[in-house]
C-alpha atoms as a PDB file:
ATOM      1  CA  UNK A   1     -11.254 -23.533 -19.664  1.00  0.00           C
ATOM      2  CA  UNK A   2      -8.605 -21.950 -21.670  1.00  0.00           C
ATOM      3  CA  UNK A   3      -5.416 -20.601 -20.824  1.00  0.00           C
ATOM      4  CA  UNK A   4      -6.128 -17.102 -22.009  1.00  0.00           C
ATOM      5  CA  UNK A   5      -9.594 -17.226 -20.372  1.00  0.00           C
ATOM      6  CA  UNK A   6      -7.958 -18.429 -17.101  1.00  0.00           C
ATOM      7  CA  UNK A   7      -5.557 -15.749 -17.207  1.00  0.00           C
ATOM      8  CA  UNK A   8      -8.118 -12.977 -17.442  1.00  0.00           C
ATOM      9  CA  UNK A   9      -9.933 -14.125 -14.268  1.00  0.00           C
ATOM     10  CA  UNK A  10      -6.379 -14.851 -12.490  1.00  0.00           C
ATOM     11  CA  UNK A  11      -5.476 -10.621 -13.076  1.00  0.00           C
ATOM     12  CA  UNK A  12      -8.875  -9.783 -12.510  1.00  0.00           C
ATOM     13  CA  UNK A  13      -8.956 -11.677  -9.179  1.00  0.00           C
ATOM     14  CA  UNK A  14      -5.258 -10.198  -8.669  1.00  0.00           C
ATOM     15  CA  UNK A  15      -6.748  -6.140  -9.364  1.00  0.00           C
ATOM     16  CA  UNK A  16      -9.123  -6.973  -7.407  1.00  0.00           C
ATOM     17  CA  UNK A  17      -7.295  -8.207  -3.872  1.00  0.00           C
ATOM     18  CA  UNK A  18      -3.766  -5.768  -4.666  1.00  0.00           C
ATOM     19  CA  UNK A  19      -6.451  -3.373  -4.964  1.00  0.00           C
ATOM     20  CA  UNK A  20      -8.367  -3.973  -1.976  1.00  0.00           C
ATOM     21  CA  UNK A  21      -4.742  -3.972   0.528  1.00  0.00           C
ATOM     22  CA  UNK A  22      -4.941  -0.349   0.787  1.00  0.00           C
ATOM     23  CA  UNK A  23      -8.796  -0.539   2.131  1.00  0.00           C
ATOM     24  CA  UNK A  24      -7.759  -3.676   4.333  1.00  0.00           C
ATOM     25  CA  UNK A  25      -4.632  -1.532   6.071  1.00  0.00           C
ATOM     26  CA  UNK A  26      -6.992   0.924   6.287  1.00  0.00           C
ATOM     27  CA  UNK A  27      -9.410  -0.985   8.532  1.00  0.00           C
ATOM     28  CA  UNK A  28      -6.782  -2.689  10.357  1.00  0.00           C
ATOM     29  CA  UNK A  29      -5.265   1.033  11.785  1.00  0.00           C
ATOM     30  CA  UNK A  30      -8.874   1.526  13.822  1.00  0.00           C
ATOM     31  CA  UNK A  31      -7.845  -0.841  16.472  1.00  0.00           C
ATOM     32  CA  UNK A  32      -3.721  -1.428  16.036  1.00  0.00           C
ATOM     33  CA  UNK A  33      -0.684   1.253  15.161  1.00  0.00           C
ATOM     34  CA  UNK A  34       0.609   1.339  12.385  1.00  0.00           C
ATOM     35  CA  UNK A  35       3.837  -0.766  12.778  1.00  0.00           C
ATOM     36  CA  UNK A  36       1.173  -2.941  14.762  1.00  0.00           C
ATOM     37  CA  UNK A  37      -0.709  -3.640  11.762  1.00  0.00           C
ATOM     38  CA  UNK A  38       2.578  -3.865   9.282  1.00  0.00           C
ATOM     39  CA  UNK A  39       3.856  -6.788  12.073  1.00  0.00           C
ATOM     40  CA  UNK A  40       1.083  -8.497  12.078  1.00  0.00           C
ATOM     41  CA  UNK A  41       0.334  -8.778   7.915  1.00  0.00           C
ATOM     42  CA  UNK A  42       3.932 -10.405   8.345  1.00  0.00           C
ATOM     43  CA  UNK A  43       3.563 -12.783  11.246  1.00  0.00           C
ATOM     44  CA  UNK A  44       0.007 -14.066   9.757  1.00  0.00           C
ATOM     45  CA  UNK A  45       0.969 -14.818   6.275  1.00  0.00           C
ATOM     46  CA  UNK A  46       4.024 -16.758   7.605  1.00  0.00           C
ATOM     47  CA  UNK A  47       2.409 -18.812   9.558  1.00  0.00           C
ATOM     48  CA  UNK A  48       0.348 -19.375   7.122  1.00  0.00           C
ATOM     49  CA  UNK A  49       2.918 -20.077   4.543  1.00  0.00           C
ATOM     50  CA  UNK A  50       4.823 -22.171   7.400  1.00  0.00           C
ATOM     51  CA  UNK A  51       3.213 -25.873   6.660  1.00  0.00           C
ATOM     52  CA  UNK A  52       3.992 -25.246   2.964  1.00  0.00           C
ATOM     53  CA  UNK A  53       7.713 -25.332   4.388  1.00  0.00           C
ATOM     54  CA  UNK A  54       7.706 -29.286   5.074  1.00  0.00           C
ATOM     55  CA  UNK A  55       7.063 -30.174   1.330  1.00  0.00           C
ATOM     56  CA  UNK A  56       9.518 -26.944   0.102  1.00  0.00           C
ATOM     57  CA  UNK A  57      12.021 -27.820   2.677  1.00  0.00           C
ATOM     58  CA  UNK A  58      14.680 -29.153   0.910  1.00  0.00           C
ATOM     59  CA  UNK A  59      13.623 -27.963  -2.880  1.00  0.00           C
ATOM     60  CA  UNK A  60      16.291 -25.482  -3.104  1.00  0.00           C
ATOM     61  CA  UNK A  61      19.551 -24.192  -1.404  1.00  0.00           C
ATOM     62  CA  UNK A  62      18.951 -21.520   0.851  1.00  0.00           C
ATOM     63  CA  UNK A  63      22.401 -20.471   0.784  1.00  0.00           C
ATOM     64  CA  UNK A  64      22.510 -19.991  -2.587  1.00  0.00           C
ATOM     65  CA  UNK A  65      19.779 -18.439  -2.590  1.00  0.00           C
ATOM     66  CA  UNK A  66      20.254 -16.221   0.035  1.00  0.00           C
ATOM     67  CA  UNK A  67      20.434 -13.367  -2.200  1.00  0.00           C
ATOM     68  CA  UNK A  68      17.444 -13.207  -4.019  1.00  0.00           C
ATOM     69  CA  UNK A  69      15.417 -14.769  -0.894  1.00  0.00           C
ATOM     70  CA  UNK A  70      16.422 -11.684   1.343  1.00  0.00           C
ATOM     71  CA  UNK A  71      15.102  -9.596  -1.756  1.00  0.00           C
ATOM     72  CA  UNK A  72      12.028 -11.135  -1.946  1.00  0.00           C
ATOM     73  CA  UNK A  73      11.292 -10.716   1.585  1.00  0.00           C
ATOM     74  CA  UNK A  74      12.662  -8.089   3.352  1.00  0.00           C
ATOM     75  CA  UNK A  75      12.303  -5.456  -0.151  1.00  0.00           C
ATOM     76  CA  UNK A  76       9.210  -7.048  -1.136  1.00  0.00           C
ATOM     77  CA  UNK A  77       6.872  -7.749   1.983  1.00  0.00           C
ATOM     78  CA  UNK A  78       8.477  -6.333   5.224  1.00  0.00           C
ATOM     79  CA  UNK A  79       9.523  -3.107   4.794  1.00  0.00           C
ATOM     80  CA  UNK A  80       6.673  -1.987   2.467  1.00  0.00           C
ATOM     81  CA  UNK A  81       4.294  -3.391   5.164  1.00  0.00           C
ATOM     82  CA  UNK A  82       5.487  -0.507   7.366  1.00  0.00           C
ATOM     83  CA  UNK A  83       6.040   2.313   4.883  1.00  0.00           C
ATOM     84  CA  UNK A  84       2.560   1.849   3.459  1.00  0.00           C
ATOM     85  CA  UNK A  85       0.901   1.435   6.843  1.00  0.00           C
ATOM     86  CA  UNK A  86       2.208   4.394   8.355  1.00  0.00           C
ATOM     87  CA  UNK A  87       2.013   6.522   5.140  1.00  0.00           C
ATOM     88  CA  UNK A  88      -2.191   5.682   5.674  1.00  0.00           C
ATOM     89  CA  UNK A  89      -2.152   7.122   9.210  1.00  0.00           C
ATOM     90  CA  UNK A  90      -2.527  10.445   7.328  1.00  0.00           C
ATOM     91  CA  UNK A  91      -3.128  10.310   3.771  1.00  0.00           C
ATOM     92  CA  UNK A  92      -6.555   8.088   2.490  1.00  0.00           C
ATOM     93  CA  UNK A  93      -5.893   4.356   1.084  1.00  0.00           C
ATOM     94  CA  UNK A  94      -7.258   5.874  -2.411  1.00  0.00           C
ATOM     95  CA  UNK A  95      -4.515   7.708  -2.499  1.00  0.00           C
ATOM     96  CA  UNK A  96      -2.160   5.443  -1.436  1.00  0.00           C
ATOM     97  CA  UNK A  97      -3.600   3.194  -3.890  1.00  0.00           C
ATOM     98  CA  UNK A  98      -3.428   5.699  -6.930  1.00  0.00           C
ATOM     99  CA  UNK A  99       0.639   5.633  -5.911  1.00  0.00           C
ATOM    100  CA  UNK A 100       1.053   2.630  -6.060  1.00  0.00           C
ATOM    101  CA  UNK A 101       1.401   2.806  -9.845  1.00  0.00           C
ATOM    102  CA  UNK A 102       4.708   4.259  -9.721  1.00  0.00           C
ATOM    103  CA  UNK A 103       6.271   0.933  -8.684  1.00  0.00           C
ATOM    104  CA  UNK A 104       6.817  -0.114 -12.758  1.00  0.00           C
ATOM    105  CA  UNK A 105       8.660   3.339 -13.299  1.00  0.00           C
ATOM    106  CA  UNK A 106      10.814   2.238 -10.057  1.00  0.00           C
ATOM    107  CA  UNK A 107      11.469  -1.002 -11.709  1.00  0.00           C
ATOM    108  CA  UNK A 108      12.850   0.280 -14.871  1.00  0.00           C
ATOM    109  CA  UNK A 109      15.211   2.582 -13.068  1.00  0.00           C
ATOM    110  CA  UNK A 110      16.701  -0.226 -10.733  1.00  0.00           C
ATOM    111  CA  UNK A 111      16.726  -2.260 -13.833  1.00  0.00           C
ATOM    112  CA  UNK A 112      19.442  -0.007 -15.913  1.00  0.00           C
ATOM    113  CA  UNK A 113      20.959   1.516 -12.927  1.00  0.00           C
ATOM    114  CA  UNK A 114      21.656  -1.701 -11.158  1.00  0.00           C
ATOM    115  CA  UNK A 115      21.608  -4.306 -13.731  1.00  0.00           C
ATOM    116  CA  UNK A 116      22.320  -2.316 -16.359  1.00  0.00           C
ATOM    117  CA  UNK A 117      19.567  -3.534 -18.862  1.00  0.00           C
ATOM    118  CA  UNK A 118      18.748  -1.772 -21.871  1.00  0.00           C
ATOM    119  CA  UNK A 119      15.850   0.108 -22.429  1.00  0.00           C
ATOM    120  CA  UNK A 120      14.156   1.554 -25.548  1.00  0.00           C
ATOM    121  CA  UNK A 121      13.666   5.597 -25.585  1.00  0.00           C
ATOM    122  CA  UNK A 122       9.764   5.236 -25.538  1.00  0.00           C
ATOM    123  CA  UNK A 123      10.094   3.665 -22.589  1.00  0.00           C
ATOM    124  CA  UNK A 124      12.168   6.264 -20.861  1.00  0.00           C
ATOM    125  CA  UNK A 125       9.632   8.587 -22.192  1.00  0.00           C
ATOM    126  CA  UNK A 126       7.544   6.587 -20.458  1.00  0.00           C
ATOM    127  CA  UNK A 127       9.307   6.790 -17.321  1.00  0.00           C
ATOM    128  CA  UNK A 128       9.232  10.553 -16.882  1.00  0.00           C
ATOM    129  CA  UNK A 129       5.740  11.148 -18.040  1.00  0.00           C
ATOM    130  CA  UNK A 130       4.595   8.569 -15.129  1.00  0.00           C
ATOM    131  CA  UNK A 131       7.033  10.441 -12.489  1.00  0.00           C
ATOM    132  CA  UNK A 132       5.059  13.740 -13.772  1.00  0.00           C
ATOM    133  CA  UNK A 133       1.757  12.331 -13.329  1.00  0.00           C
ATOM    134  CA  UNK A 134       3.270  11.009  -9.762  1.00  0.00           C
ATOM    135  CA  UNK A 135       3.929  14.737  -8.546  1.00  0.00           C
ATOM    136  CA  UNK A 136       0.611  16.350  -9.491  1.00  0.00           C
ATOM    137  CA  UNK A 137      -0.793  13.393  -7.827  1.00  0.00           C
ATOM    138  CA  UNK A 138       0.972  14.223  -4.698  1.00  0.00           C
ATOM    139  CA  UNK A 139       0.203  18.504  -5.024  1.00  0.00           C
ATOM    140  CA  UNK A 140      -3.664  18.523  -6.090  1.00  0.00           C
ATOM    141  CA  UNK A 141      -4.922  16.477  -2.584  1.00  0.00           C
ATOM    142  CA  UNK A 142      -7.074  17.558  -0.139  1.00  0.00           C
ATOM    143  CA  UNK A 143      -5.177  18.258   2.353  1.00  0.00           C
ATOM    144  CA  UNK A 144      -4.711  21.328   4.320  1.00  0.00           C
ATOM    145  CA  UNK A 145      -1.427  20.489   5.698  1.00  0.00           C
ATOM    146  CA  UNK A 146       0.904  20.178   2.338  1.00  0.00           C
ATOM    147  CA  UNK A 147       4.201  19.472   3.748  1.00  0.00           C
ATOM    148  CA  UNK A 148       2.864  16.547   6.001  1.00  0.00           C
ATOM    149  CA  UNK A 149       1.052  15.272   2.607  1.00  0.00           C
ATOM    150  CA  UNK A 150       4.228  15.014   0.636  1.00  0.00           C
ATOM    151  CA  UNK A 151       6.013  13.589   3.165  1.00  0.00           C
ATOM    152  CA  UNK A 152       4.025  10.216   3.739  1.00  0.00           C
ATOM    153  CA  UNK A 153       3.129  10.358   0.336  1.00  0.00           C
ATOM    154  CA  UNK A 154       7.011  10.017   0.029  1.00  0.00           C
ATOM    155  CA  UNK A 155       6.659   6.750   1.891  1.00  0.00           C
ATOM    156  CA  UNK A 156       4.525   5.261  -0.568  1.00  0.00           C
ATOM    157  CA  UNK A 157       7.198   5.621  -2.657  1.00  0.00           C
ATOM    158  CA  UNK A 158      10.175   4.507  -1.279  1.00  0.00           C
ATOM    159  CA  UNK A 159       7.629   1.555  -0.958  1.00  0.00           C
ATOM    160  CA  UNK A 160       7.006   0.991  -4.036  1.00  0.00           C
ATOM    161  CA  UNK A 161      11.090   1.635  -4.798  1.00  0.00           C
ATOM    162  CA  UNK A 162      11.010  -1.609  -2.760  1.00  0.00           C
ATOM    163  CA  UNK A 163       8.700  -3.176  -4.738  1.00  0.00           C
ATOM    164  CA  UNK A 164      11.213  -2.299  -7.838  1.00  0.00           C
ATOM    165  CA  UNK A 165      14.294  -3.748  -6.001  1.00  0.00           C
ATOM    166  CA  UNK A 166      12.557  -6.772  -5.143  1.00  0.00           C
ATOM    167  CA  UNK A 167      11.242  -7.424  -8.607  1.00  0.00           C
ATOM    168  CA  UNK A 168      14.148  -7.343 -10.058  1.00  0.00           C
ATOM    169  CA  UNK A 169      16.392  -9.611  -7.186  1.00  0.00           C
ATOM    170  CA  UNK A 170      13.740 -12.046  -8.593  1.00  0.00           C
ATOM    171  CA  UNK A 171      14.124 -12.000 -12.212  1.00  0.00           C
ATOM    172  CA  UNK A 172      17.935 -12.410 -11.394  1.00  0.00           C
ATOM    173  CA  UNK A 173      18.345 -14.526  -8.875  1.00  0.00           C
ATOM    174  CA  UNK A 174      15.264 -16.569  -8.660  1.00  0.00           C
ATOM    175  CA  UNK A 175      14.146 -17.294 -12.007  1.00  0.00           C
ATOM    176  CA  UNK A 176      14.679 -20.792 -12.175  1.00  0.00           C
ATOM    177  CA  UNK A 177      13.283 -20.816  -8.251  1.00  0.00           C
ATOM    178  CA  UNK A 178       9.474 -22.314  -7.889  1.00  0.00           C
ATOM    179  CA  UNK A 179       7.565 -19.596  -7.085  1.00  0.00           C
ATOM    180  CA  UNK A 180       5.763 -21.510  -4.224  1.00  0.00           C
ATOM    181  CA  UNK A 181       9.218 -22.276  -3.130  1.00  0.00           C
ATOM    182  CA  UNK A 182      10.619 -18.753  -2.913  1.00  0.00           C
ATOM    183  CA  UNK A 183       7.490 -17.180  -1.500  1.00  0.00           C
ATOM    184  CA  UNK A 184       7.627 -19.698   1.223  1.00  0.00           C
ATOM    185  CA  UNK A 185      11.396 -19.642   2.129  1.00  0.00           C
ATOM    186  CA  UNK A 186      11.322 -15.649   1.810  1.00  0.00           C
ATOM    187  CA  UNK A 187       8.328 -15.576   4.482  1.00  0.00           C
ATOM    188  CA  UNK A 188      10.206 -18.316   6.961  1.00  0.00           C
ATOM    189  CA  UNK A 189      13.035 -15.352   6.626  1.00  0.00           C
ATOM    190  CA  UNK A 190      11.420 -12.724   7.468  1.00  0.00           C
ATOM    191  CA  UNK A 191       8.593 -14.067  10.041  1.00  0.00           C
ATOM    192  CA  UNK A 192      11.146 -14.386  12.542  1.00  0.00           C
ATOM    193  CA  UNK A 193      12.427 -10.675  12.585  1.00  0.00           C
ATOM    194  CA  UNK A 194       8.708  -9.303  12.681  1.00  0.00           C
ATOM    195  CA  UNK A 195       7.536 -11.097  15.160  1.00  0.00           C
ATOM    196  CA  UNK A 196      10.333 -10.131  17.676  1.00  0.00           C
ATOM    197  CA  UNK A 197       9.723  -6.833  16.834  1.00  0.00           C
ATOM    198  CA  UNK A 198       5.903  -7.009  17.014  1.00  0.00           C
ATOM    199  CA  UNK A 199       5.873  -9.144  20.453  1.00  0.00           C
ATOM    200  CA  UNK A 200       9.151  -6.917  21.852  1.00  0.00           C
ATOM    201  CA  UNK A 201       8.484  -3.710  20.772  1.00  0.00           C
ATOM    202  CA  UNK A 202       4.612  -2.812  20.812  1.00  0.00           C
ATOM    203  CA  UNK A 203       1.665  -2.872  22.171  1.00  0.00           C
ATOM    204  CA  UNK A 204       0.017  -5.313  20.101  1.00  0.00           C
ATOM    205  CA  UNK A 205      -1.493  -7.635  22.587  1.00  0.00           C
ATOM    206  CA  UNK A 206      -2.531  -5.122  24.770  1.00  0.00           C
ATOM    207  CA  UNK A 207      -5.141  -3.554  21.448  1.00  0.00           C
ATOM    208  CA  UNK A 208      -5.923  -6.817  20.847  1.00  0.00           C
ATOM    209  CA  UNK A 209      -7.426  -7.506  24.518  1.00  0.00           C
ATOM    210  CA  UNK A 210      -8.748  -4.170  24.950  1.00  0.00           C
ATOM    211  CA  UNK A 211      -9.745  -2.156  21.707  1.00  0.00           C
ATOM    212  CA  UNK A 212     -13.494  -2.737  21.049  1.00  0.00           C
ATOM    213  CA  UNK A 213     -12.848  -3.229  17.399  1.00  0.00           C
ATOM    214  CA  UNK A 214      -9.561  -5.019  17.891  1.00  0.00           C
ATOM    215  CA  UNK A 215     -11.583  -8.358  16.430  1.00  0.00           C
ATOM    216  CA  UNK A 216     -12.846  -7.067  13.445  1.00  0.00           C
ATOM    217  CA  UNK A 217      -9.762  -5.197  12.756  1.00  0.00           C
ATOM    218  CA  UNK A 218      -7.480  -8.572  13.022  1.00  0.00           C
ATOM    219  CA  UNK A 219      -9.840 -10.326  10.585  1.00  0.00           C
ATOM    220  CA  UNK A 220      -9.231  -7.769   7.701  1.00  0.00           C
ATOM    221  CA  UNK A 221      -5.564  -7.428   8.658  1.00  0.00           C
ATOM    222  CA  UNK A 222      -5.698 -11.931   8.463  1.00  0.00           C
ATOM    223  CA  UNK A 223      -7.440 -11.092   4.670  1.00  0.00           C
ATOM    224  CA  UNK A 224      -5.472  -8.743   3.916  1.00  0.00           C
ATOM    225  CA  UNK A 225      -1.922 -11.328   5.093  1.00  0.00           C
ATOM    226  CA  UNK A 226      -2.853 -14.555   3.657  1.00  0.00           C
ATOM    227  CA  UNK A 227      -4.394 -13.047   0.414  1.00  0.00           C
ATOM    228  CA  UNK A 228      -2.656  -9.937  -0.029  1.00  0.00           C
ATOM    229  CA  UNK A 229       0.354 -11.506   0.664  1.00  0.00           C
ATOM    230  CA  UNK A 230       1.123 -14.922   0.996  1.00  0.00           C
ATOM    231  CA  UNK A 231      -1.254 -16.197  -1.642  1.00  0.00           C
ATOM    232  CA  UNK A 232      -1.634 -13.413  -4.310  1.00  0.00           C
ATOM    233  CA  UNK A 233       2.089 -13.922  -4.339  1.00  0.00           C
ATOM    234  CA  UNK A 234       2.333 -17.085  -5.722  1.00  0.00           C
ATOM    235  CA  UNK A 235      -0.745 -16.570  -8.104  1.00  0.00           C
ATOM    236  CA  UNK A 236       0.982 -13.220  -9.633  1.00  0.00           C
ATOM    237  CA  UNK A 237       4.277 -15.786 -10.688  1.00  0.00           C
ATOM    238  CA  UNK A 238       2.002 -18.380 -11.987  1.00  0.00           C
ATOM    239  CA  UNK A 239       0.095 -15.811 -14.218  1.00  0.00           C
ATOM    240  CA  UNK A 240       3.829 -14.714 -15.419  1.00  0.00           C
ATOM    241  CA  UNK A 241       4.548 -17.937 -16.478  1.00  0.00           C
ATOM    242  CA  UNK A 242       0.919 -18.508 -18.187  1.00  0.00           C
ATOM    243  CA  UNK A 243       0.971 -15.334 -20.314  1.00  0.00           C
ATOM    244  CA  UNK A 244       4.278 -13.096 -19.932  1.00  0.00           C
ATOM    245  CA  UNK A 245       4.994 -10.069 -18.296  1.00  0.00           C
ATOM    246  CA  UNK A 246       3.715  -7.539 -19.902  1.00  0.00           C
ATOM    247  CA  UNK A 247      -0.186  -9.112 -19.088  1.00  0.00           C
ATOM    248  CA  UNK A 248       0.605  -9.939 -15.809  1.00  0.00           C
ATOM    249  CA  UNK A 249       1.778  -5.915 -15.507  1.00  0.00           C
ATOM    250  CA  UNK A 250      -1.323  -5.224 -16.960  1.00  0.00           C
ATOM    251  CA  UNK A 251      -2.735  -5.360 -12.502  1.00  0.00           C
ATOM    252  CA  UNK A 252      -0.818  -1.720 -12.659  1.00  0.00           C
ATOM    253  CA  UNK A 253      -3.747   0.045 -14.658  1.00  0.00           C
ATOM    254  CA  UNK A 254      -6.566  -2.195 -12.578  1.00  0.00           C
ATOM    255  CA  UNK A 255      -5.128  -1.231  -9.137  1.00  0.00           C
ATOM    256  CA  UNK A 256      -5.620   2.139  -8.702  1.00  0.00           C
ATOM    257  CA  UNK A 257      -8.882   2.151  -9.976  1.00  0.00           C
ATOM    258  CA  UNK A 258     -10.150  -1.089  -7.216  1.00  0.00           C
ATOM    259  CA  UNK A 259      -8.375   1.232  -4.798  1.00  0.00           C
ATOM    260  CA  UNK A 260     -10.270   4.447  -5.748  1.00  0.00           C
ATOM    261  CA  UNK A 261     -13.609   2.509  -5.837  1.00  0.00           C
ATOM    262  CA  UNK A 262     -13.000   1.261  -2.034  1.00  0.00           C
ATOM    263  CA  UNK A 263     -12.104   5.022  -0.805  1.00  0.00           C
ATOM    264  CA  UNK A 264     -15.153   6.002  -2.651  1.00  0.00           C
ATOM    265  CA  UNK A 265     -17.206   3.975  -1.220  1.00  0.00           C
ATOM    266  CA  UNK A 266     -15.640   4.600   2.371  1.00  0.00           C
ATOM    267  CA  UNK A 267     -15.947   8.143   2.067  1.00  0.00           C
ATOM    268  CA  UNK A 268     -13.139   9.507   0.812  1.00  0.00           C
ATOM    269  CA  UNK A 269     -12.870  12.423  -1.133  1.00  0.00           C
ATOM    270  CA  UNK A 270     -10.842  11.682  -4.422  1.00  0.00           C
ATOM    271  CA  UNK A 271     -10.773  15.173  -7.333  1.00  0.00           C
ATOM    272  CA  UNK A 272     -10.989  15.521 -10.907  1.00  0.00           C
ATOM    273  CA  UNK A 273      -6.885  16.353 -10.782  1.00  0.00           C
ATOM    274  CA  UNK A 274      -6.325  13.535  -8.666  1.00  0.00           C
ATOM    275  CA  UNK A 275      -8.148  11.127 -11.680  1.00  0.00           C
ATOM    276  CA  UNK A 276      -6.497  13.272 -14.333  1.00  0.00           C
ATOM    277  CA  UNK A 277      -2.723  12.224 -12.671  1.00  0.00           C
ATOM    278  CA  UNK A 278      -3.560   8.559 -12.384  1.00  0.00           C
ATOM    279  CA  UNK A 279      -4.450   8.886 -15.794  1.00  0.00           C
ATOM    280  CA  UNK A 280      -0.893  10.121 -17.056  1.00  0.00           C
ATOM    281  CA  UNK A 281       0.956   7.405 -14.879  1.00  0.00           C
ATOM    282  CA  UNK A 282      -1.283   4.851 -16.205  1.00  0.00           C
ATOM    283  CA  UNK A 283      -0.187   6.535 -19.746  1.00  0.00           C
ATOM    284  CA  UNK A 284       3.587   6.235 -18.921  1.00  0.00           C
ATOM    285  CA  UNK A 285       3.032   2.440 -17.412  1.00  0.00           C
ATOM    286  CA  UNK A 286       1.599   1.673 -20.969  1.00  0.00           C
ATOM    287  CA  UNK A 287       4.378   3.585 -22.546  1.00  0.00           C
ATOM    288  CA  UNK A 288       7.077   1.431 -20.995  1.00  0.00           C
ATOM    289  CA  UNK A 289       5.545  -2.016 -21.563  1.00  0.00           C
ATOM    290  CA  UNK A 290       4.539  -1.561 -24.945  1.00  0.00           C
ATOM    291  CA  UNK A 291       6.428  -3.912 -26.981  1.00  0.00           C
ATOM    292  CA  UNK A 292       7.589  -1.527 -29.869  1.00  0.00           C
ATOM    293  CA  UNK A 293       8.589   2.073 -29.806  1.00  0.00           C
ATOM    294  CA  UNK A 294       5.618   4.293 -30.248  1.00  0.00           C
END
């Protein structure tokens, strides 16, 4: 099979599970709370990452690597487990999924405010027209009760702000890093805190004796932590590596649309102005990886 061929069913299979999270968190939030489920996506994919830690154990130095490591982890898996968990206790995974998108505007900005990288004018064009798109996603929802549906919508993105900060720490700080490696070493840091928190501080074992669907729930939450996160992970860095970044960013425009199909069928209600605002995001995501001004 060919690399380009291989690379098409890589970001396909990516769309697909990123896609699918929102659904999965979803499911997991009939039987556990919401930091409930966010603690236990992070205590199952590190344990499942754990056994990897024998071969990676000594394949990098941790202190030096603190930096980007602590990135990695805590900006890209631990808190967004919690924002986007709790954002989904009131607004539908669709929509969580349609916000989703704004994570490549967030990654430009950290980029040139942090880093201070250059970027081209299209791309900046770019930029706002996604942020545009972003608000009349948030104001054309179904909700009766506006204010609340701004406000978790707001979680999703300081999420996906995370999402930015992490990206970036990597490109940085971990670019000569195996991406096995990192991925590994950033869950054995962060396992640690949630499970002390998740063990401490809820009532997790309690749902899990008691809740009729407590079962069920843990298996999509177990999906949604070894694929959605531990796994997909490490695929996402490989497909950099096989084709670039601007294909591998090319799971931005696929996501949403896996995520609407999944609400869809689950019953949620998703509106022509809803579509229409995805739509102009996924316009200003194109606009700021095209390769040339246009």
């Amino acid at each position: 099979m060919s690399n380009k061929a291989l690379s098409w069913i890589i970001l396909i299979a990516l769309s697909l599970v990123w896609g699918s999270s929102f659904i999965l968190m979803k499911q997991g939030l009939r039987a556990f709370s919401s930091d409930e489920v966010a603690g236990l996506r992070i205590v199952i994919a590190s344990a499942f990452m754990l056994p990897f830690l024998i071969k990676h154990y000594n394949k990098l130095s941790v202190r030096k690597n603190l930096k980007g490591l602590l990135l990695m982890g805590v900006f890209g898996n631990l808190i967004p487990a919690f924002l986007f968990t709790k954002a989904e206790t009131q607004i539908s995974s669709s929509l969580t999924g349609m916000l989703n998108a704004l994570t490549p505007l967030f990654t430009i900005i950290i980029g040139v405010l942090v880093y201070k990288n250059a970027v081209a004018r299209n791309k900046w064009l770019g930029v706002f027209i996604g942020f545009m798109g972003a608000v009349a996603l948030i104001l054309f929802n179904e909700s009766n009760e506006q204010s609340k549906n701004v406000l978790y919508c707001l979680l999703v993105a300081a999420a996906t702000l995370c999402y930015a900060i992490s990206v970036n720490g990597i490109k940085v700080y971990l670019q000569e890093v195996n991406s096995l490696t990192a991925t590994v070493w950033s869950f054995t840091l962060i396992g640690p805190v949630a499970a002390i928190y998740l063990f401490g501080f809820t009532d997790v074992i309690d749902h899990a004796q008691h809740h009729p669907e407590a079962l069920s729930s843990l298996g999509y939450i177990s999906i949604l932590a070894i694929v959605g996160s531990a796994l997909s992970v490490v695929i996402y860095n490989t497909l950099i590596k096989m084709s670039g970044t601007v294909f591998a960013a090319s799971c931005t425009y696929l996501i949403p649309i896996v995520a609407i199909g999944w609400g869809l069928l689950d019953g949620e209600l998703v509106n022509f102005y809803q579509i229409l605002s995805v739509l102009i995001i996924i316009a200003g995501i194109w606009m700021i990886n095209a390769p040339k001004k246009v």
